[in-house]
N, C-alpha and C. Protein backbone atom coordinates (compact mmCIF):
# COMPACT_ATOMS: atom_id res chain seq x y z
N UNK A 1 15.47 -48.55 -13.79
CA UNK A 1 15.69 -47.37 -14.59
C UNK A 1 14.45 -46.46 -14.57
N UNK A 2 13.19 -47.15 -14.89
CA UNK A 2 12.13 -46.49 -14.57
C UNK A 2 11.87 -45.26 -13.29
N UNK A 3 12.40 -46.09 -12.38
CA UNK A 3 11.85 -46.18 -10.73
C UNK A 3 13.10 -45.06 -10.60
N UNK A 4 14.14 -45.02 -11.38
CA UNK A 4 15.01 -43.71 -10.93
C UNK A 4 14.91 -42.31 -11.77
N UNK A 5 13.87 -42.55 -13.21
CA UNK A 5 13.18 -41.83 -13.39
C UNK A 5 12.07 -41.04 -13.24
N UNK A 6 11.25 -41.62 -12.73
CA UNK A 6 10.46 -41.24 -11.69
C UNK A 6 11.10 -40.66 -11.02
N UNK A 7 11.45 -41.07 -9.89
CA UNK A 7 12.11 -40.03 -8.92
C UNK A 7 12.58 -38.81 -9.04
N UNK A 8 13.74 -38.43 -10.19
CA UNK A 8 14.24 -37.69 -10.39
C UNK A 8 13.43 -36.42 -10.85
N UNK A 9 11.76 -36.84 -11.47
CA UNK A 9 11.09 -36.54 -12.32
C UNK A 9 10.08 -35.57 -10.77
N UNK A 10 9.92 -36.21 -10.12
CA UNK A 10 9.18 -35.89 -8.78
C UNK A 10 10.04 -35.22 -8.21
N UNK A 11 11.18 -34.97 -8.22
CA UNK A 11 11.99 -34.21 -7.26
C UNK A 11 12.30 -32.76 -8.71
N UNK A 12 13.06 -32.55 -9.55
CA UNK A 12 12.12 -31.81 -10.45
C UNK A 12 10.76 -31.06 -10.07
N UNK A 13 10.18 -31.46 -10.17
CA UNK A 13 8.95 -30.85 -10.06
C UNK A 13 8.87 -30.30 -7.92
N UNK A 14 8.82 -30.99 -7.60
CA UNK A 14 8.85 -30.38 -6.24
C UNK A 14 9.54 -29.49 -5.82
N UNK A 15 10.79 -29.35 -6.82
CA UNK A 15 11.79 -27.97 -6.54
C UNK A 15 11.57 -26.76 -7.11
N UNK A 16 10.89 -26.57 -8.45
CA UNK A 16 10.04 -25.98 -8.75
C UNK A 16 8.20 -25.83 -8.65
N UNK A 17 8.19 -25.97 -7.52
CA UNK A 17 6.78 -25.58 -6.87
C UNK A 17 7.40 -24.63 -6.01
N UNK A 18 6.32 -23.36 -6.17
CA UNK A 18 6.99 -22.07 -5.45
C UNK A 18 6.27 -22.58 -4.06
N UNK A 19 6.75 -21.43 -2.93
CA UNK A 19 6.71 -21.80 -1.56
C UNK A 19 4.90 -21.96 -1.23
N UNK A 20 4.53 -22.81 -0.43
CA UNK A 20 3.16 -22.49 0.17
C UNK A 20 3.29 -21.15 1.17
N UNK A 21 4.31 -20.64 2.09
CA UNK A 21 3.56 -20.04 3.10
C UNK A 21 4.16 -18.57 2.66
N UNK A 22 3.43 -17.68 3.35
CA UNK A 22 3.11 -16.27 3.38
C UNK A 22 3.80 -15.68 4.13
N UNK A 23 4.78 -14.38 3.60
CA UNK A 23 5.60 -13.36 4.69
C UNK A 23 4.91 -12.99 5.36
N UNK A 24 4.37 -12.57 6.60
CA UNK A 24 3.82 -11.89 7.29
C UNK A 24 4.03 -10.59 8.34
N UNK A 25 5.72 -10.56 7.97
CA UNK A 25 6.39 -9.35 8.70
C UNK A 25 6.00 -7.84 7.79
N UNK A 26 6.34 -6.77 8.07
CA UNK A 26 6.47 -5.88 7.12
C UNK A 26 6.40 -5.66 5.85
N UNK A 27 6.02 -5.07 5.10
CA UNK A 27 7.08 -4.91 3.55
C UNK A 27 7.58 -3.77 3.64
N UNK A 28 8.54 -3.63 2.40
CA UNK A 28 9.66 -2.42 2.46
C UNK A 28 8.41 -1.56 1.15
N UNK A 29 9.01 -0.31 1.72
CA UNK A 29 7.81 0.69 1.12
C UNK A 29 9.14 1.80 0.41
N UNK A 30 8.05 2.69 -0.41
CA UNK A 30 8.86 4.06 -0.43
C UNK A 30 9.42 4.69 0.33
N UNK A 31 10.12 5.56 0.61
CA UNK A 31 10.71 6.16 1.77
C UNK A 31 9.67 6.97 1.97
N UNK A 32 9.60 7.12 3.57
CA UNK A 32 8.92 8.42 4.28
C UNK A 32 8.95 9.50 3.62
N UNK A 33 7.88 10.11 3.17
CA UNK A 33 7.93 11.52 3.14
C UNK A 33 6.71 12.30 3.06
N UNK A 34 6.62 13.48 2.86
CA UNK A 34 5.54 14.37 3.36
C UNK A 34 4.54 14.60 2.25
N UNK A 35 3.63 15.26 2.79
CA UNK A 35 2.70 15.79 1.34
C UNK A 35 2.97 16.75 0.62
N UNK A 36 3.96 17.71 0.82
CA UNK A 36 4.89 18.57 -0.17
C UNK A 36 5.70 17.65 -0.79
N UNK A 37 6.50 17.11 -0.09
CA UNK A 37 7.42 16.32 -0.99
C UNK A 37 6.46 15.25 -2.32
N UNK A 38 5.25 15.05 -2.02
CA UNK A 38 4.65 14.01 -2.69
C UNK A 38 4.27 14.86 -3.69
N UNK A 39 3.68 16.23 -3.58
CA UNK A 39 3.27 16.88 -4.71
C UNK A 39 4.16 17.03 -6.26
N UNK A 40 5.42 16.38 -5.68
CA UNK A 40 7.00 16.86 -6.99
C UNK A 40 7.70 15.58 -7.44
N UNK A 41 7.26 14.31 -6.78
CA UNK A 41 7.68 13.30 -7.25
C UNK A 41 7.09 12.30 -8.63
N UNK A 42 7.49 11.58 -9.59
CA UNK A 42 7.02 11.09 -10.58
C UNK A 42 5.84 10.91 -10.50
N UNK A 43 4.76 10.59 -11.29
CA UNK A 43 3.78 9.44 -11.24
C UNK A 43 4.19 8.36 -11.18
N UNK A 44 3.52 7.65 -10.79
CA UNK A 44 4.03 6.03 -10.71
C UNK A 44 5.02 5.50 -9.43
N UNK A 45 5.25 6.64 -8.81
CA UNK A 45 6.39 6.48 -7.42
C UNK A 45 5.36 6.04 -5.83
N UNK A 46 6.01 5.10 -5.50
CA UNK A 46 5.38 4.61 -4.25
C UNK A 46 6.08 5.21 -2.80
N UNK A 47 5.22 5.99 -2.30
CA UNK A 47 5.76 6.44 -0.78
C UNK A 47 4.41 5.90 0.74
N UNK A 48 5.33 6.71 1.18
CA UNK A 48 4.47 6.32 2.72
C UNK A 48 4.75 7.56 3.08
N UNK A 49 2.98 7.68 4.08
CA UNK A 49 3.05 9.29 4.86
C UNK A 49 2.07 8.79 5.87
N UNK A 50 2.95 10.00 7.06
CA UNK A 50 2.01 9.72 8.22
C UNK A 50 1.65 10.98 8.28
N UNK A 51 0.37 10.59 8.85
CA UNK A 51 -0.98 12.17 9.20
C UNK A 51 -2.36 11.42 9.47
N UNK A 52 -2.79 12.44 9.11
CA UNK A 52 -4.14 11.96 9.25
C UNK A 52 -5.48 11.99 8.48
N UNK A 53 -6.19 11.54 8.15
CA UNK A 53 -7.47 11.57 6.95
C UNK A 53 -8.42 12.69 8.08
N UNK A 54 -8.68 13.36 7.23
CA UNK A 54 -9.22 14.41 7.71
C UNK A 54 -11.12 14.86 7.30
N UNK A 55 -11.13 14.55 5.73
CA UNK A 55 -12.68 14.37 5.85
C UNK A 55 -12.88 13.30 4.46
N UNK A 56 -13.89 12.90 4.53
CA UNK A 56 -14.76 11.94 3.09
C UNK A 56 -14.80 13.05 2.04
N UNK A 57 -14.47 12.71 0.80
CA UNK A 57 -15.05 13.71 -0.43
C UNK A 57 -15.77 12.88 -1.06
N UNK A 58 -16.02 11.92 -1.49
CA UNK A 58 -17.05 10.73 -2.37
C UNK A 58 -16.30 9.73 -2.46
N UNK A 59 -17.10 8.62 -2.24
CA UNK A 59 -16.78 7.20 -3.40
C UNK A 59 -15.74 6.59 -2.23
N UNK A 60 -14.78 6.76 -2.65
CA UNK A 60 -13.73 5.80 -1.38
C UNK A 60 -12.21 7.16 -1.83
N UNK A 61 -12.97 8.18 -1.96
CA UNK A 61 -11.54 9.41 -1.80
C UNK A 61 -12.13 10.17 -0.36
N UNK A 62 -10.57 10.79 -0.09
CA UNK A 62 -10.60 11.20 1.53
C UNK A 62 -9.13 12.35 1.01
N UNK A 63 -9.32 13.19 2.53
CA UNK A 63 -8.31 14.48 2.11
C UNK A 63 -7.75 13.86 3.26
N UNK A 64 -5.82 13.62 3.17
CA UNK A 64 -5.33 13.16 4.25
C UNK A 64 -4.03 14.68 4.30
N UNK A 65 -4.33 14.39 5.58
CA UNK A 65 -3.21 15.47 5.69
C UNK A 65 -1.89 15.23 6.90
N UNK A 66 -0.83 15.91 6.11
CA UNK A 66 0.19 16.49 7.48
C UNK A 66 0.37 17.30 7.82
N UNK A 67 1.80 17.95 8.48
CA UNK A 67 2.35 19.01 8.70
C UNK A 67 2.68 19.82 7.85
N UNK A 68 2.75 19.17 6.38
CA UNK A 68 3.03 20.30 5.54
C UNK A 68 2.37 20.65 4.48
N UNK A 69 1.08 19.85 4.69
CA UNK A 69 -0.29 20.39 3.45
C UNK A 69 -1.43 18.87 3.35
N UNK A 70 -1.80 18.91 2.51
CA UNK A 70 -3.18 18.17 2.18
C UNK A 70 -3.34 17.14 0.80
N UNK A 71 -3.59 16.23 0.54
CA UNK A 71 -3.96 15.86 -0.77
C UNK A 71 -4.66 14.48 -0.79
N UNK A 72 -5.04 14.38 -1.39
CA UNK A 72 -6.80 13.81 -1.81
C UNK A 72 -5.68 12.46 -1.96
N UNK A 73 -6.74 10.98 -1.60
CA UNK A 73 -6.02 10.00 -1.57
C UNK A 73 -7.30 8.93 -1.92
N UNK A 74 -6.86 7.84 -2.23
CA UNK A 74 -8.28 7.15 -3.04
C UNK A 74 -8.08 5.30 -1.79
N UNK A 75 -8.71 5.13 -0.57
CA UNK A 75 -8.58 4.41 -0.02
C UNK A 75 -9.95 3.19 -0.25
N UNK A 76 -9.37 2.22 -1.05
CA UNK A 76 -11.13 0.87 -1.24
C UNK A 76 -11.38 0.09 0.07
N UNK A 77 -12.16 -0.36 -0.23
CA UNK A 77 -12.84 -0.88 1.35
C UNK A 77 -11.56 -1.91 1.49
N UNK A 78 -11.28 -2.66 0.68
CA UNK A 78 -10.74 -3.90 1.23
C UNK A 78 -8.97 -3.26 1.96
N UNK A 79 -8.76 -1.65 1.83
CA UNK A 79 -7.77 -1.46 2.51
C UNK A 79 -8.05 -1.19 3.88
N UNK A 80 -9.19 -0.76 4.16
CA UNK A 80 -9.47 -0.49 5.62
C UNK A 80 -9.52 -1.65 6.83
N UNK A 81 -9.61 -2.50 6.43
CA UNK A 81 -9.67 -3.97 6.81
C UNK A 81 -10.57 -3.79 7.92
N UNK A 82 -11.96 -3.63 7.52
CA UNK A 82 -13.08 -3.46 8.99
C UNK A 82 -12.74 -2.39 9.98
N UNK A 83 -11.56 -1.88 10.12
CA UNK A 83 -11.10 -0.82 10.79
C UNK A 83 -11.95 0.75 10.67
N UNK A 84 -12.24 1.49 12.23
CA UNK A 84 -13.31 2.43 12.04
C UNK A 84 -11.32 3.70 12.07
N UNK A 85 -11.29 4.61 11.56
CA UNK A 85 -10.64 5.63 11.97
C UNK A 85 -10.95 6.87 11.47
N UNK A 86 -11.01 7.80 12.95
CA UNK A 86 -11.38 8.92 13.16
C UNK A 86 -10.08 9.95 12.44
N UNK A 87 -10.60 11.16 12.48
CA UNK A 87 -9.27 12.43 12.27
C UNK A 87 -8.50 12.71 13.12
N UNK A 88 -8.99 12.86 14.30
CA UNK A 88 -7.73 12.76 15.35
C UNK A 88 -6.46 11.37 15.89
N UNK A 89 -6.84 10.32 14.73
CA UNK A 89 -6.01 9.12 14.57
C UNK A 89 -4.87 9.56 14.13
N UNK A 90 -3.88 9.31 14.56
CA UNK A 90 -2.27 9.66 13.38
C UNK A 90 -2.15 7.97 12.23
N UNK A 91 -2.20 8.60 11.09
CA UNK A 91 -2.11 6.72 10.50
C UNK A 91 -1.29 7.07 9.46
N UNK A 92 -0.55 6.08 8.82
CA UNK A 92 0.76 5.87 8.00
C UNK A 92 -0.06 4.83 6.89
N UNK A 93 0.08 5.57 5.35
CA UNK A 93 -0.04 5.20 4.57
C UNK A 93 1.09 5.19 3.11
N UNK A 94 0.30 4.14 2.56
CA UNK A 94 1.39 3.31 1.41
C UNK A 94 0.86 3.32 0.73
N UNK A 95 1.56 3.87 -0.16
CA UNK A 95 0.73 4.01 -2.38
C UNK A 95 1.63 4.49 -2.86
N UNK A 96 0.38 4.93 -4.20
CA UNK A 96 1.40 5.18 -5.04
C UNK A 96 0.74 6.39 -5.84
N UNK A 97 1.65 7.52 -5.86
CA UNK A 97 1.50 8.78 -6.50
C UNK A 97 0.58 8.51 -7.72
N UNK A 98 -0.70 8.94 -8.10
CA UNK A 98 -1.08 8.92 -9.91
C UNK A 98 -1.87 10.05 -9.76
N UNK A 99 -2.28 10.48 -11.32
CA UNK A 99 -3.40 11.67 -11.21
C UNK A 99 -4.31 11.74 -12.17
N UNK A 100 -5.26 11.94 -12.57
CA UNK A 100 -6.35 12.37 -12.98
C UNK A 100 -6.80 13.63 -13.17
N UNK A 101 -8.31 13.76 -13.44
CA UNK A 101 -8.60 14.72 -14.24
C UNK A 101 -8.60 16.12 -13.35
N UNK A 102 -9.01 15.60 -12.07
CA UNK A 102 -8.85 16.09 -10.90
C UNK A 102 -7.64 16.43 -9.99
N UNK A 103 -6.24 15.66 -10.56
CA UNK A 103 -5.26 16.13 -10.15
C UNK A 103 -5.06 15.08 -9.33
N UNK A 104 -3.37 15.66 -8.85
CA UNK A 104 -2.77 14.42 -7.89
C UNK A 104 -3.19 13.83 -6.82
N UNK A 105 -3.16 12.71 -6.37
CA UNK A 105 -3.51 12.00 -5.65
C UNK A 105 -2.73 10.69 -5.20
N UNK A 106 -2.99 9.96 -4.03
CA UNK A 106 -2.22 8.82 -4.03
C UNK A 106 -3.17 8.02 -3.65
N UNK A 107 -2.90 6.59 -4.22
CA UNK A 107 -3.99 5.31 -4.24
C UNK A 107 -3.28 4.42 -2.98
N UNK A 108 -3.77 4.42 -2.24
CA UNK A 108 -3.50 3.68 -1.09
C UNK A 108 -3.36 2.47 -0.91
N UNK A 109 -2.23 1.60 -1.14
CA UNK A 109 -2.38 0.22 -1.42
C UNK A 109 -2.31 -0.34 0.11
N UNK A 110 -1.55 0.13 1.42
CA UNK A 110 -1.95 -0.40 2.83
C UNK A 110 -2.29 1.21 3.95
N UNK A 111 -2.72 0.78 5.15
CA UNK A 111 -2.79 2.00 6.36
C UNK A 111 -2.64 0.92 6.81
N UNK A 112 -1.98 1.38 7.91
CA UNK A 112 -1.62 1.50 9.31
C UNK A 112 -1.79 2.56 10.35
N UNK A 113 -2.79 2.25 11.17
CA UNK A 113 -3.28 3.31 12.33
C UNK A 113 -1.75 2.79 13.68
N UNK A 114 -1.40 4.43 13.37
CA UNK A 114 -0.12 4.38 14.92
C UNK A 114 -0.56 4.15 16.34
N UNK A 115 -0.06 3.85 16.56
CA UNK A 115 -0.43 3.64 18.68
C UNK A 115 -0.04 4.98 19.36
């Protein structure tokens, strides 16, 4: 009786232990869209835009731009992942719309430099 308590007790518990291993494909993001379109959407809304970072303004903010305008984006070291990228790079970024005292901006939670 013991010995099938136990068991039952160990299997329990092993089914609730969440997974050890790590997705490593993609994640699903905001939908594509531009830096006009980003200027009109909520705070708190997560998109992705491709363009390009165009110059340093301080600290870990940068002006990234597309085809249809400009806006200040707040990228921390640990998103760059050792990666050097220039302005003539095209790169696709993921955040999330917030603003400050300084106005809108998006906090960059991944980049991806395009091929």
């Amino acid at each position: 009786m013991k010995k099938s308590l136990f068991i039952m007790a160990l299997f329990v518990c092993f089914l609730s232990t969440p997974a050890l291993a790590r997705f490593t494909g993609p994640s699903v993001g905001g939908p594509t869209q531009t830096v006009a379109q980003a200027q009109n959407v909520r705070t708190g809304t997560y998109i992705s835009l491709t363009g390009n970072i165009i110059e340093h303004l301080r600290e870990n903010y940068f002006t990234f731009r597309d085809a249809t305008g400009s806006i200040r984006v707040e990228i921390e070291n640990d998103v760059w992942q050792g990666r050097d990228v220039s302005p003539q790079q095209r790169i696709t970024i993921f955040g999330e719309v917030d603003t400050d005292r300084r106005g809108r901006y998006i906090w960059v939670k991944s980049l991806t430099v395009s091929k």
